[in-house]
Protein backbone atom coordinates (compact mmCIF):
# COMPACT_ATOMS: atom_id res chain seq x y z
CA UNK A 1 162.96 98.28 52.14
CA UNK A 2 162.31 96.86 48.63
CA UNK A 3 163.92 93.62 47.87
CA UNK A 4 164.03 91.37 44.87
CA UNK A 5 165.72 88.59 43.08
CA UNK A 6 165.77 89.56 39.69
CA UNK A 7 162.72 87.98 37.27
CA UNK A 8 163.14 84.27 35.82
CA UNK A 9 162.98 83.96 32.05
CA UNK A 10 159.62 81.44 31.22
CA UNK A 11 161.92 79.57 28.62
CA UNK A 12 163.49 77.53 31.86
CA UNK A 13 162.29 75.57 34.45
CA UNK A 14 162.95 76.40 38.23
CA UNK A 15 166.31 74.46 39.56
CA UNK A 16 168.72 75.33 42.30
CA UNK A 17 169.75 78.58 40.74
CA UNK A 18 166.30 80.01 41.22
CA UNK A 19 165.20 78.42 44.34
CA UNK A 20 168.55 79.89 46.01
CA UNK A 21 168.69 83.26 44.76
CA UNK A 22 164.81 83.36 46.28
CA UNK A 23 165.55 82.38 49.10
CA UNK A 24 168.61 84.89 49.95
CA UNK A 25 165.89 87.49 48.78
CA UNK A 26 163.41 85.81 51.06
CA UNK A 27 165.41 85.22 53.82
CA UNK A 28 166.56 89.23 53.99
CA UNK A 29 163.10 90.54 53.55
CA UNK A 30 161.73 88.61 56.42
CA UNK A 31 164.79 89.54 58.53
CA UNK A 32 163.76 93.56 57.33
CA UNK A 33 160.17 92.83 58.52
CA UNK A 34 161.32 91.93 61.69
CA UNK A 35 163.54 94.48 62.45
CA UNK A 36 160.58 96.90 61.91
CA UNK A 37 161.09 98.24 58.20
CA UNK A 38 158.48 98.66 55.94
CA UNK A 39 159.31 95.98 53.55
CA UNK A 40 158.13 95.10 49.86
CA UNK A 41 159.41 91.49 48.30
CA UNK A 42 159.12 91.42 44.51
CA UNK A 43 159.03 88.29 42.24
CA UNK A 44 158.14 87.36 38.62
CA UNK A 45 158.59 85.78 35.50
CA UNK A 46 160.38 87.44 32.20
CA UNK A 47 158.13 86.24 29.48
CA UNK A 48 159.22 87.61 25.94
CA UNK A 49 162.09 87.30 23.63
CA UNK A 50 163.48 85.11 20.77
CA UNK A 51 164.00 81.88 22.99
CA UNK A 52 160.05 81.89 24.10
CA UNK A 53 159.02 82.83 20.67
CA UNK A 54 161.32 79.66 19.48
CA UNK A 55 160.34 76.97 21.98
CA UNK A 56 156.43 78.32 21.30
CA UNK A 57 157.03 77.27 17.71
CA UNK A 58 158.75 74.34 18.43
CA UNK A 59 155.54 72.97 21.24
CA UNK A 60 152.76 74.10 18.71
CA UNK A 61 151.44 76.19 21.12
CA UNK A 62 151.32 80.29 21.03
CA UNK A 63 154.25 81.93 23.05
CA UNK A 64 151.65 83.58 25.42
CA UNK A 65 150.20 79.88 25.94
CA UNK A 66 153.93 78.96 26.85
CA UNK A 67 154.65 81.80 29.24
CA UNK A 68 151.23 80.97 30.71
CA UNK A 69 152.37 77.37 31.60
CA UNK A 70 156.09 78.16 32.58
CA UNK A 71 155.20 81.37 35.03
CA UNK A 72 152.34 79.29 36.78
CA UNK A 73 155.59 76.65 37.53
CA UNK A 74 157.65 79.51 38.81
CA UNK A 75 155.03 80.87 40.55
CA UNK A 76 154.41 77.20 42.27
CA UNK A 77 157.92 76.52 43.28
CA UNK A 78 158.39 80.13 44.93
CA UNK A 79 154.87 79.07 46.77
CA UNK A 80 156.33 75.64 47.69
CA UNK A 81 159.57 77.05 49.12
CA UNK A 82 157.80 79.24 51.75
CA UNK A 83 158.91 82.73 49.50
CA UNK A 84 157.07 85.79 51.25
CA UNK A 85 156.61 87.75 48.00
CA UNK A 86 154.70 90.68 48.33
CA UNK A 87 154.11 90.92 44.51
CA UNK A 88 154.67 88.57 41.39
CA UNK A 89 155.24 90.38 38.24
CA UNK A 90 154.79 89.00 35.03
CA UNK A 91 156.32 91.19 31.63
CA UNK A 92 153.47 90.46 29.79
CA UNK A 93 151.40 92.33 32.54
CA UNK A 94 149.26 95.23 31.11
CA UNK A 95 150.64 97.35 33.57
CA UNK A 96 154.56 96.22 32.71
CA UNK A 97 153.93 96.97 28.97
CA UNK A 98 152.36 99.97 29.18
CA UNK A 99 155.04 101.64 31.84
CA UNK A 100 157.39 100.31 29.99
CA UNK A 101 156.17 101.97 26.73
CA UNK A 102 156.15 105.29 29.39
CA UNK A 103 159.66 104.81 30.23
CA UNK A 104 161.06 104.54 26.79
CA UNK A 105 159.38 107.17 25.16
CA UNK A 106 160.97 109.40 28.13
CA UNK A 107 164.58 107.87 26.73
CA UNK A 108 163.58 108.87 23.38
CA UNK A 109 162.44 112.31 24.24
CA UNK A 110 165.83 112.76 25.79
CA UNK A 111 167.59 111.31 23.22
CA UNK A 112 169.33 109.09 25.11
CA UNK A 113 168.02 106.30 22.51
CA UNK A 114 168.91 106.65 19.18
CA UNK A 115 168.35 104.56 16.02
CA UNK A 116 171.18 102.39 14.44
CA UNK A 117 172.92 99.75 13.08
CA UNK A 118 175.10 96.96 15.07
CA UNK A 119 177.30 94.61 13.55
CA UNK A 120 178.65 91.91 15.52
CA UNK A 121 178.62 89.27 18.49
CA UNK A 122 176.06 88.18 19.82
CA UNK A 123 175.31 85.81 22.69
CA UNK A 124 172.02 83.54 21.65
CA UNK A 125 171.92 81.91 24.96
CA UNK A 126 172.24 84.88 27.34
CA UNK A 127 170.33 87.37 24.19
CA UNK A 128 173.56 89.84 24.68
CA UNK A 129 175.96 91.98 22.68
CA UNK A 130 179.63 90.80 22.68
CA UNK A 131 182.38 93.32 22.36
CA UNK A 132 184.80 92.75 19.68
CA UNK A 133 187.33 92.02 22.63
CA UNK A 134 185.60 90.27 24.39
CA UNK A 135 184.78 87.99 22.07
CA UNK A 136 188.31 87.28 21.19
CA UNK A 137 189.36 86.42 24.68
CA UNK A 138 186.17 84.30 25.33
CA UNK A 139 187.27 82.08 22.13
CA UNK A 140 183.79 83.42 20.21
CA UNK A 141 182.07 81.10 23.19
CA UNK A 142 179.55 81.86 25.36
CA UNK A 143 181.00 82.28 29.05
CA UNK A 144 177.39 80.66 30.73
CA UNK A 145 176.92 77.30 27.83
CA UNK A 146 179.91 77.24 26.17
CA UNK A 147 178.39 77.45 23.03
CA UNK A 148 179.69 79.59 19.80
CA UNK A 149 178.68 83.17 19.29
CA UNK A 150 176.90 83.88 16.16
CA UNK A 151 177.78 86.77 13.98
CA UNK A 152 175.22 89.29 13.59
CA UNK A 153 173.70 92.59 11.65
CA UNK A 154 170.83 94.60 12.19
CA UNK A 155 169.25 98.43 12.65
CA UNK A 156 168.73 98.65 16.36
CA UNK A 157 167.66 101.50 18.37
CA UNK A 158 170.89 102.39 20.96
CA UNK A 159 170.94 103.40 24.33
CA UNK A 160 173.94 105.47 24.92
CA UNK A 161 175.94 104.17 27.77
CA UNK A 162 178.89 105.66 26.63
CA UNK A 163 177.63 108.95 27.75
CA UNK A 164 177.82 107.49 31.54
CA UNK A 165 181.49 106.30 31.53
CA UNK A 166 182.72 109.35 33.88
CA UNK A 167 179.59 109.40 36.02
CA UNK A 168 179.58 104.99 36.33
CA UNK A 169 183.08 105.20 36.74
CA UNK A 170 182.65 107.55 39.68
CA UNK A 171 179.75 105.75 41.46
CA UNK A 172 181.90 102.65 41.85
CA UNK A 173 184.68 104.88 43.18
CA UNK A 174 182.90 106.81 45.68
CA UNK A 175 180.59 103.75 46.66
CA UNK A 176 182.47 100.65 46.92
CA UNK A 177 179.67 98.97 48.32
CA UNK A 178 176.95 99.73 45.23
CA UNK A 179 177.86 96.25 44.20
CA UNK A 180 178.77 92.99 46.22
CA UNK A 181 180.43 90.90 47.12
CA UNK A 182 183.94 92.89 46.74
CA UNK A 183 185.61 90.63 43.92
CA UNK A 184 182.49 91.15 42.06
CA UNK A 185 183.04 94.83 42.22
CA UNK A 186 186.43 94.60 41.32
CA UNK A 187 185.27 92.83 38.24
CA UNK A 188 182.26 95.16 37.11
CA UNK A 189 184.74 98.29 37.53
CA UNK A 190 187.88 97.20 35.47
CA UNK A 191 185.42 96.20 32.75
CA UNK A 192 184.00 99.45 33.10
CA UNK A 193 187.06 100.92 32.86
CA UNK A 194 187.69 99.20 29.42
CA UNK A 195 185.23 101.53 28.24
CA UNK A 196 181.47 101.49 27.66
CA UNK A 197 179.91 101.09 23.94
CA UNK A 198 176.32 101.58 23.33
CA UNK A 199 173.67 99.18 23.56
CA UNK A 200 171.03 97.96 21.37
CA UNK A 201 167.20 98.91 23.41
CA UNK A 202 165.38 96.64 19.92
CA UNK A 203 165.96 93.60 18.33
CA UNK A 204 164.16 93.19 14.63
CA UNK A 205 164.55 89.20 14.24
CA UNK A 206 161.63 88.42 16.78
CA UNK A 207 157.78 89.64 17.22
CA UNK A 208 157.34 88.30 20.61
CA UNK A 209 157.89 91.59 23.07
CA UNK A 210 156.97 95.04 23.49
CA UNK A 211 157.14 97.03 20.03
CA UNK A 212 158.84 100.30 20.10
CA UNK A 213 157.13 103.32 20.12
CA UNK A 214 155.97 104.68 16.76
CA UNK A 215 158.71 101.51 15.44
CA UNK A 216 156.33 98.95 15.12
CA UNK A 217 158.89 96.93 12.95
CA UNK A 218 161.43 96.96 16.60
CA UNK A 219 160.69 95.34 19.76
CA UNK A 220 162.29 96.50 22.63
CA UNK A 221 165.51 93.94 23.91
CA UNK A 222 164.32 91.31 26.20
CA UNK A 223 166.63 92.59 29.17
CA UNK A 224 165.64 95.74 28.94
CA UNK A 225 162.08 95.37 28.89
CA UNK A 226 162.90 93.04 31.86
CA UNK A 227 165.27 95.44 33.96
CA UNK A 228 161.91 98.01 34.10
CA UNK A 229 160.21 95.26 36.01
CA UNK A 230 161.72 97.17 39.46
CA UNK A 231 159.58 99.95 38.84
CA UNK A 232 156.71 98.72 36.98
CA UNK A 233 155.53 96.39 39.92
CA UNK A 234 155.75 99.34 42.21
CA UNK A 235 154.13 101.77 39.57
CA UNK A 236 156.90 104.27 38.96
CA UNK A 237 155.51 104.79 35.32
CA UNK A 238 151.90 105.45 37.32
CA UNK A 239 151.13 108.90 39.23
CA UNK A 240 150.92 109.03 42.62
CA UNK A 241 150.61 105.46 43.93
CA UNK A 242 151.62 104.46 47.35
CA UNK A 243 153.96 102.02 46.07
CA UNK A 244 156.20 104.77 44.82
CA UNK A 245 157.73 104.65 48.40
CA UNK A 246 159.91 102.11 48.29
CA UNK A 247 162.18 103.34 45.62
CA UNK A 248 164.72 102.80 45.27
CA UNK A 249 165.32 99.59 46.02
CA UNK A 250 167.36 98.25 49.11
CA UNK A 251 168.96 95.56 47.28
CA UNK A 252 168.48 93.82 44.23
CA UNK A 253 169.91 89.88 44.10
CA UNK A 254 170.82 87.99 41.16
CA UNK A 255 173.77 85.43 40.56
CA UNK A 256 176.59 86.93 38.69
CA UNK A 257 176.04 86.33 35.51
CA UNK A 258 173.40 89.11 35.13
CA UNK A 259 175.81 91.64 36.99
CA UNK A 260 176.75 93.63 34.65
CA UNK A 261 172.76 94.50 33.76
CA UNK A 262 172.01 95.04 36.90
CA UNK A 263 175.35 96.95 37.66
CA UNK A 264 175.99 98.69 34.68
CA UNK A 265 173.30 99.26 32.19
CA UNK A 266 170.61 99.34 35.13
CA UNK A 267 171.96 102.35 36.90
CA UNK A 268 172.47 104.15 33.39
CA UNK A 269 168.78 103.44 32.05
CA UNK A 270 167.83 105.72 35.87
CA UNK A 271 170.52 107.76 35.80
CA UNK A 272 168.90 108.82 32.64
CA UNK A 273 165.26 109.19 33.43
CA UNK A 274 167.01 110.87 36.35
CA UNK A 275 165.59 108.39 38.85
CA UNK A 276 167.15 107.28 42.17
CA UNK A 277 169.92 104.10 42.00
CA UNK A 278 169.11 100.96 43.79
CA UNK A 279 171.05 100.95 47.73
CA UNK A 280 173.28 97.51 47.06
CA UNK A 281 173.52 94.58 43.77
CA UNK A 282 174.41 91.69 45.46
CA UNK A 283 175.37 88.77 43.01
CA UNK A 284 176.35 86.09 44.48
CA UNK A 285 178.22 82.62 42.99
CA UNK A 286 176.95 79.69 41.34
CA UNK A 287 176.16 76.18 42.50
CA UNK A 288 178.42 73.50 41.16
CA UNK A 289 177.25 69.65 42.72
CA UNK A 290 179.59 67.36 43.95
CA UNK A 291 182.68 69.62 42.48
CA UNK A 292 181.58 69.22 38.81
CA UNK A 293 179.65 72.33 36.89
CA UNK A 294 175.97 71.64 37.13
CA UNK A 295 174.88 70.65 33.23
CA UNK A 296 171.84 69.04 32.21
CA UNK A 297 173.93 66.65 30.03
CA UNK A 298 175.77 65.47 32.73
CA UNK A 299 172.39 64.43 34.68
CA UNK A 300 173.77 66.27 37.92
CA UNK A 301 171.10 69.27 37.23
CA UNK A 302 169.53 69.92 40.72
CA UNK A 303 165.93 70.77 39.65
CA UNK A 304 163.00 70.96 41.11
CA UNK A 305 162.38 67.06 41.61
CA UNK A 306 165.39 66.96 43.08
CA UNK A 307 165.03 69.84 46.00
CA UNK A 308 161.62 68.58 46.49
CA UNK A 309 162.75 64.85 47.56
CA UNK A 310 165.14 66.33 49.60
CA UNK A 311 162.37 68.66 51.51
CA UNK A 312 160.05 65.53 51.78
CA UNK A 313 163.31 63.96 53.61
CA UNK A 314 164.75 66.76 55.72
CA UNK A 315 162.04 69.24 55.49
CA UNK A 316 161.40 72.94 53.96
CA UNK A 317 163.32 74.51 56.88
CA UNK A 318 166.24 72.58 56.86
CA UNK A 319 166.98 73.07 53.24
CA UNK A 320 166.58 76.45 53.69
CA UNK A 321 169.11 76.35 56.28
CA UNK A 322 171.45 74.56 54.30
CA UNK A 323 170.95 76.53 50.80
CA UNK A 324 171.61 80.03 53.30
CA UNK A 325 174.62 78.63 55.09
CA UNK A 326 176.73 76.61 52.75
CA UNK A 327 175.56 78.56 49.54
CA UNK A 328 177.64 80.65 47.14
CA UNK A 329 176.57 83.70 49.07
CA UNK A 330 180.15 85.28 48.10
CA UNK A 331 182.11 85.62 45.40
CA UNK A 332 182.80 82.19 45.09
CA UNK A 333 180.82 79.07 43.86
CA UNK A 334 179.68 76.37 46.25
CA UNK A 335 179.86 72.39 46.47
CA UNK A 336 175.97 71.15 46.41
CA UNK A 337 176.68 67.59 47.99
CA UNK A 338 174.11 65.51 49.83
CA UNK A 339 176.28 64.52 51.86
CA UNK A 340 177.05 67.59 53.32
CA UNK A 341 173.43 68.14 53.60
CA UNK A 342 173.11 65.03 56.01
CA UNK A 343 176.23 66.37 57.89
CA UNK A 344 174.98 69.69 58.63
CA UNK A 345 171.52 69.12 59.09
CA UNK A 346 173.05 67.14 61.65
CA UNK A 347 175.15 68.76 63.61
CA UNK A 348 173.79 72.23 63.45
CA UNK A 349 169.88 71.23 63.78
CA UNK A 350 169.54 67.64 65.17
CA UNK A 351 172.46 67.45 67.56
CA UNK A 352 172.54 71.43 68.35
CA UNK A 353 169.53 73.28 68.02
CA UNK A 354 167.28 70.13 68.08
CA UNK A 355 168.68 68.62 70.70
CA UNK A 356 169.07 71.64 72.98
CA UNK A 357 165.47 72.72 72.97
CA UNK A 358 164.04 69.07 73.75
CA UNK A 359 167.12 68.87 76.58
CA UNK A 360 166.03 72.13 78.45
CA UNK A 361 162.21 71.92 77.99
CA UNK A 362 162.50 67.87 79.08
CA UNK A 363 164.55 69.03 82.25
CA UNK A 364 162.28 71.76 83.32
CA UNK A 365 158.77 70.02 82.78
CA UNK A 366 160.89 66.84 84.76
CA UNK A 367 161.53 69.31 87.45
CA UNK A 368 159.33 71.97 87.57
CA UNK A 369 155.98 69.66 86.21
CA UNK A 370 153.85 71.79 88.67
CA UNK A 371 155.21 74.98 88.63
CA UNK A 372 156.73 76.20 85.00
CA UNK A 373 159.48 77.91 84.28
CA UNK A 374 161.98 78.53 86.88
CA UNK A 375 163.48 82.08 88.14
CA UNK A 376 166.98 82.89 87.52
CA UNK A 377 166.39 85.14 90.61
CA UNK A 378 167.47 83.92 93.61
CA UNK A 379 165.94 84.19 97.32
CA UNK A 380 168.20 87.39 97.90
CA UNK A 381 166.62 89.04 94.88
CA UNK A 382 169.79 88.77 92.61
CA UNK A 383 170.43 87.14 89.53
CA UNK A 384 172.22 83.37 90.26
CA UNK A 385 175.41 84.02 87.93
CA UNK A 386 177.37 80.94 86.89
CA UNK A 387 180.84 81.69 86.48
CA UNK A 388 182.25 82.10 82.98
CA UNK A 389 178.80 82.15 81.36
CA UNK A 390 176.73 85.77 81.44
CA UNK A 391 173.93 84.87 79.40
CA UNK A 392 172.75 87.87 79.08
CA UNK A 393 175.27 89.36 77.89
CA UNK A 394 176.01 86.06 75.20
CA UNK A 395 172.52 86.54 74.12
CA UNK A 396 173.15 90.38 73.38
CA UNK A 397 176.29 89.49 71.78
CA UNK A 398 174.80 87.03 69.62
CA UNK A 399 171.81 89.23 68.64
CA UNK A 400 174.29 92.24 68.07
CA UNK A 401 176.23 90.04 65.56
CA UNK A 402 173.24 88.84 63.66
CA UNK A 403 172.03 92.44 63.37
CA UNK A 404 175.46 93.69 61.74
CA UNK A 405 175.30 90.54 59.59
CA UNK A 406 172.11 91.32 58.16
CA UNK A 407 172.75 95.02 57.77
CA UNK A 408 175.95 93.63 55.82
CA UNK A 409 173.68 90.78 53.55
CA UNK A 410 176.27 88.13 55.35
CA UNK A 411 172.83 86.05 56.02
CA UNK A 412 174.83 82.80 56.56
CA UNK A 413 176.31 85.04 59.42
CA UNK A 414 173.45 86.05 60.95
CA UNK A 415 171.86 82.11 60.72
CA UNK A 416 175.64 81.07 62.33
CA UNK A 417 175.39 84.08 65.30
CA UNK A 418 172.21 81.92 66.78
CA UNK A 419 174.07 78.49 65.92
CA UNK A 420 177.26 79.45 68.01
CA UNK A 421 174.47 80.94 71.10
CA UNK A 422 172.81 77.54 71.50
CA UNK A 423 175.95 75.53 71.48
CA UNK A 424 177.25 78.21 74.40
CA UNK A 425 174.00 76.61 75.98
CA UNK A 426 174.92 73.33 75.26
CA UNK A 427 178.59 73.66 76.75
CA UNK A 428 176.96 75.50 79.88
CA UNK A 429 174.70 72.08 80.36
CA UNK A 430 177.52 70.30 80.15
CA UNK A 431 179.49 71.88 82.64
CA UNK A 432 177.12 72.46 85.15
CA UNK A 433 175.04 69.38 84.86
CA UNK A 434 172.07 70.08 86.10
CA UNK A 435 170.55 67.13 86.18
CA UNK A 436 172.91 65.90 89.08
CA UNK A 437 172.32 69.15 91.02
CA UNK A 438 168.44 68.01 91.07
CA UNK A 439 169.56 65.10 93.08
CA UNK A 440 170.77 68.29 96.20
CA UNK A 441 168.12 70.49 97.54
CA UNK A 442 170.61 73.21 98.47
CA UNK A 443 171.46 73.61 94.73
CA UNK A 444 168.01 74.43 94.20
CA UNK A 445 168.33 78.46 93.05
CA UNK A 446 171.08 76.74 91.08
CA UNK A 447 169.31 74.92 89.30
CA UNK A 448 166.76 76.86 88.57
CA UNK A 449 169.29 79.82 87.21
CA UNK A 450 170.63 77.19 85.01
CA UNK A 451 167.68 75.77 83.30
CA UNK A 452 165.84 79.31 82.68
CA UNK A 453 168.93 80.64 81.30
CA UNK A 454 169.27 78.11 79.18
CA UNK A 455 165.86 77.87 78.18
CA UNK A 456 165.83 81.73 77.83
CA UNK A 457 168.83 81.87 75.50
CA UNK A 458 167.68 79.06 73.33
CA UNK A 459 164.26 81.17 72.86
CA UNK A 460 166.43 83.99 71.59
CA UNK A 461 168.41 81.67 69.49
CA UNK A 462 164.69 80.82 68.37
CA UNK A 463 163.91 84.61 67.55
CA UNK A 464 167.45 85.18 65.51
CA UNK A 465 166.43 82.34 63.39
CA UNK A 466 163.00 82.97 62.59
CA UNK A 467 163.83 84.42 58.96
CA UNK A 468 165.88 81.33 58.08
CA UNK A 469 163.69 78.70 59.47
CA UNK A 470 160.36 80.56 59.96
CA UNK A 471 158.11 76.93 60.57
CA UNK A 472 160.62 75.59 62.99
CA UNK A 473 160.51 78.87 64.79
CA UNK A 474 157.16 78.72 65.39
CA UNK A 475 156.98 75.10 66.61
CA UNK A 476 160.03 76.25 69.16
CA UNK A 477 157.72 79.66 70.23
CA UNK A 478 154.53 77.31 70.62
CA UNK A 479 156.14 74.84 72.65
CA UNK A 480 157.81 77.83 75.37
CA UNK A 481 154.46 79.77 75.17
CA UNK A 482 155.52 82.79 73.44
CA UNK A 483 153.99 82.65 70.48
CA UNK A 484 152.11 85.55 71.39
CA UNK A 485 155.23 87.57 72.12
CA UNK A 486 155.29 91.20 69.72
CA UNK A 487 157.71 93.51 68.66
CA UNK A 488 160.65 93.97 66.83
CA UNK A 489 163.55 91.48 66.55
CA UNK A 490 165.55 93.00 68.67
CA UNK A 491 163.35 94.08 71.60
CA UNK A 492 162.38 90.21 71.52
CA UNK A 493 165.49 88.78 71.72
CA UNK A 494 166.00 91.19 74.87
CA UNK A 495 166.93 89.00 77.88
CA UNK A 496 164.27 88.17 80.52
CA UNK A 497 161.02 87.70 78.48
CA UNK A 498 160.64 83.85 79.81
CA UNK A 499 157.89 84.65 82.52
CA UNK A 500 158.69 82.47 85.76
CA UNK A 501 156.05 80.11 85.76
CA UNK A 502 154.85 79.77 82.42
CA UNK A 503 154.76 76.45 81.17
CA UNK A 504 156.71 74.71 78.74
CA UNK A 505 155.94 71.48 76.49
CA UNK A 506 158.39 69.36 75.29
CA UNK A 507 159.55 70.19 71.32
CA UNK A 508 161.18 67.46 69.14
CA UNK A 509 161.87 70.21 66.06
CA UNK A 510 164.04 67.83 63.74
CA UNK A 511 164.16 64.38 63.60
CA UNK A 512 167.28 62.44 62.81
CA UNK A 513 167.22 61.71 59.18
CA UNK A 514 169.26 57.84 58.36
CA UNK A 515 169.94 58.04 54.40
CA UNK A 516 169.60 54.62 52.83
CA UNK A 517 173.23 53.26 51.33
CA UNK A 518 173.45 54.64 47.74
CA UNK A 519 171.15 57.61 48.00
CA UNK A 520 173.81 60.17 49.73
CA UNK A 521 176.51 61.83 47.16
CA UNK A 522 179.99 61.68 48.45
């Protein structure tokens, strides 16, 4: 399973944006690994174009010197946020240029890039064509800044999308589920259905990218020289390499302003080399922070500073939590609020999952100090049921749900399915209250049915969360011995893999967090 966010341009810094899209990516490629695929997680930095060559000019230094500096921070930040990338691709790579060099002189050679001349709209900020139309209903303003479009001429060399209309057209038809969420879809196709116009593979007002071949005077467009970046890190352009396996790619993730790339003029570009199209584009909303758009200007930009203070405060795993469950992972935009932060991290971790796991390990090492774990079996050889909770059966539920979430990218879902198993655990300690059946000997094999099966579900909980909150995890796993425990996600969440007297330690895995008055966004 190949899975990547799509590469970050070196004329930014990482914010929100980044760190979240990452993490979806992250969080779903750790989930594959557990289930038992093969799985290959791709990141990078896109490092040429007429913004890199500008801001070069602007910091006296060269723009290589530039996307040096910038793709070292990206690289950082994904190290800092626990990413799992398998790879980190640059575009000013060796081995990018030169298969993407390979790749367009196969376009050429079947002409399905041609040399001519555009006249029109263009985007500065996003480096895009604008349709005549489109232009007009966006006002001649960027949709992402706002700012004007500028008019533009120049000799290009084309790609000719237009010659996919029937066969793009048909691939959202007969697979509704190429593209996701569904309003995103919905959007994509009736543009598509506007009809396609050709697009420009060259710019000629910048020397900073990959010159065309035997066109010295062109350099090939910033996105598309970027878009190759799926195959060049696995060495499509490269004979026989092991890599070549994973294509095509299980799903790439981007935020939905880079849709139509990925949607549109991505699957083209292979359709024409005659290559395989990627499984599923998932493009998911933006951030907005306390209910106003996220600007720079406005100082309510959540960069890197920011996140990082708030991992120093609640730790890596508990953002992580909160950027998967509360996230625009859908086709609408989400509320970042600190506030909300504070809440949830409270409620689902502290009071739930926290508090849970140091309730049943503190019970069974009060209990059971000399001899471990207790056995849900009782002294007749059957399993001591309570009524109205079948743990085993909750447990399979719960890891049944998580598995269909994850198969569907609804990752939030998946995080949620474990949630809603350990507060089935903490309603079952409150009903039964075992700590006043320790006070009656004849409630013994009562007892002791209670407090495994608790204990046993909130391991599995443990399990179903490990690609969400993989340090936490571990510190649960260490504490109930099973560190050691192998396999895939599923046969591990299995019921029955406590071992009777085993021995548990106490776990504290997050600490109640008391923001100081002022610091905590409404």
């Amino acid at each position: 399973c190949y899975v990547t966010p799509p590469i970050y341009y070196v004329n930014d810094k990482p914010h929100i944006g980044h760190i979240y899209t990452s993490t979806l990516a992250d969080v779903y490629a750790r989930y594959q690994r557990s289930i038992g695929r093969d799985t290959f997680f791709l990141t990078g930095t896109d490092e040429h174009g007429l913004k890199v060559e500008q801001s070069a000019a602007k910091n006296g230094v060269t723009p290589q010197e530039l996307a040096d500096e910038n793709s070292a921070y990206f690289r950082e930040a994904m190290q800092t946020f626990g990413l799992s990338f398998d790879d980190f691709i640059r575009t000013t790579d060796k081995r990018h240029k030169d298969q993407v060099l390979g790749f367009v002189e196969q376009l050429l050679a079947k002409d399905m890039v041609y040399l001519g001349e555009f006249e029109g709209w263009y985007d500065e900020g996003q480096e895009e064509y604008v349709t005549e139309k489109n232009a007009e209903e966006q006002d001649y303003k960027s949709v992402i800044s706002g700012k004007p479009l500028v008019r533009a001429k120049e000799d290009n060399y084309y790609f000719r999308l237009s010659a996919f209309q029937s066969r793009l057209e048909a691939l959202f038809e007969d697979t509704p589920d190429f593209i996701r969420p569904p309003a995103r879809r919905n959007e994509i196709y009736n543009r598509i259905k506007d009809g396609l116009q050709d697009v420009p593979v060259s710019r000629t007002n910048f020397k900073w990218g990959i010159p065309m071949p035997s066109d010295e005077k062109h350099v090939i467009y910033v996105w598309i020289d970027a878009l190759f970046n799926y195959l060049t890190a696995i060495n499509m352009g490269v004979g026989g390499d092991e890599r070549h396996k994973y294509w095509p790619a299980g799903v790439h993730v981007m935020a939905k302003e880079i849709a139509w790339f990925h949607a549109v003029i991505w699957p083209a570009v292979l359709m024409a080399l005659e290559l395989p199209l990627p499984k599923m584009i998932y493009a998911h909303g933006f951030w907005v922070r306390d209910g106003v758009k996220m600007s720079k200007s406005l100082g309510n930009f959540v960069d890197l500073q920011c996140l990082s203070g708030l991992v120093e405060l609640y730790g890596l795993d508990a953002i992580r939590y909160y950027l998967l469950v509360q996230g625009p992972n859908g086709a609408m935009d989400a509320n970042f609020s600190e506030q909300r932060l504070n809440e949830l991290y409270t409620t689902d971790l502290v009071n739930t999952l926290g508090n849970c796991a140091s309730r049943t390990t503190s019970m069974i090492i009060k209990y059971y100090k000399d001899t471990g774990v207790p056995s849900e079996v009782g002294a007749d050889g059957q399993r001591v049921v309570v009524e109205g909770y079948d743990f085993p059966a909750l447990a399979q539920a719960a890891t049944d749900e998580a598995l269909e979430c994850i198969e569907d990218f609804n990752l939030p879902g998946a995080a949620l399915a474990a949630i809603k198993l350990v507060q089935q655990v903490d309603a079952f300690i409150g009903d039964t209250e075992p700590y006043k059946l320790a006070k009656d000997e004849a409630m013994a094999p009562r007892l002791a049915a209670i407090l495994y099966q608790s204990m046993e579900a909130v391991r599995i909980a443990g399990v179903l969360l490990e690609a969400v909150m993989p340090t936490k995890s571990a510190e649960l796993a260490a504490a109930l011995g099973t560190s050691e425990m192998s396999g895939t996600l599923e046969e591990r969440a299995a019921w029955g893999q406590m071992v009777p007297g085993s021995m548990v330690q106490k776990v504290a895995l997050f600490p109640r967090v008391e923001v100081p008055a002022g610091t905590v966004q409404a």
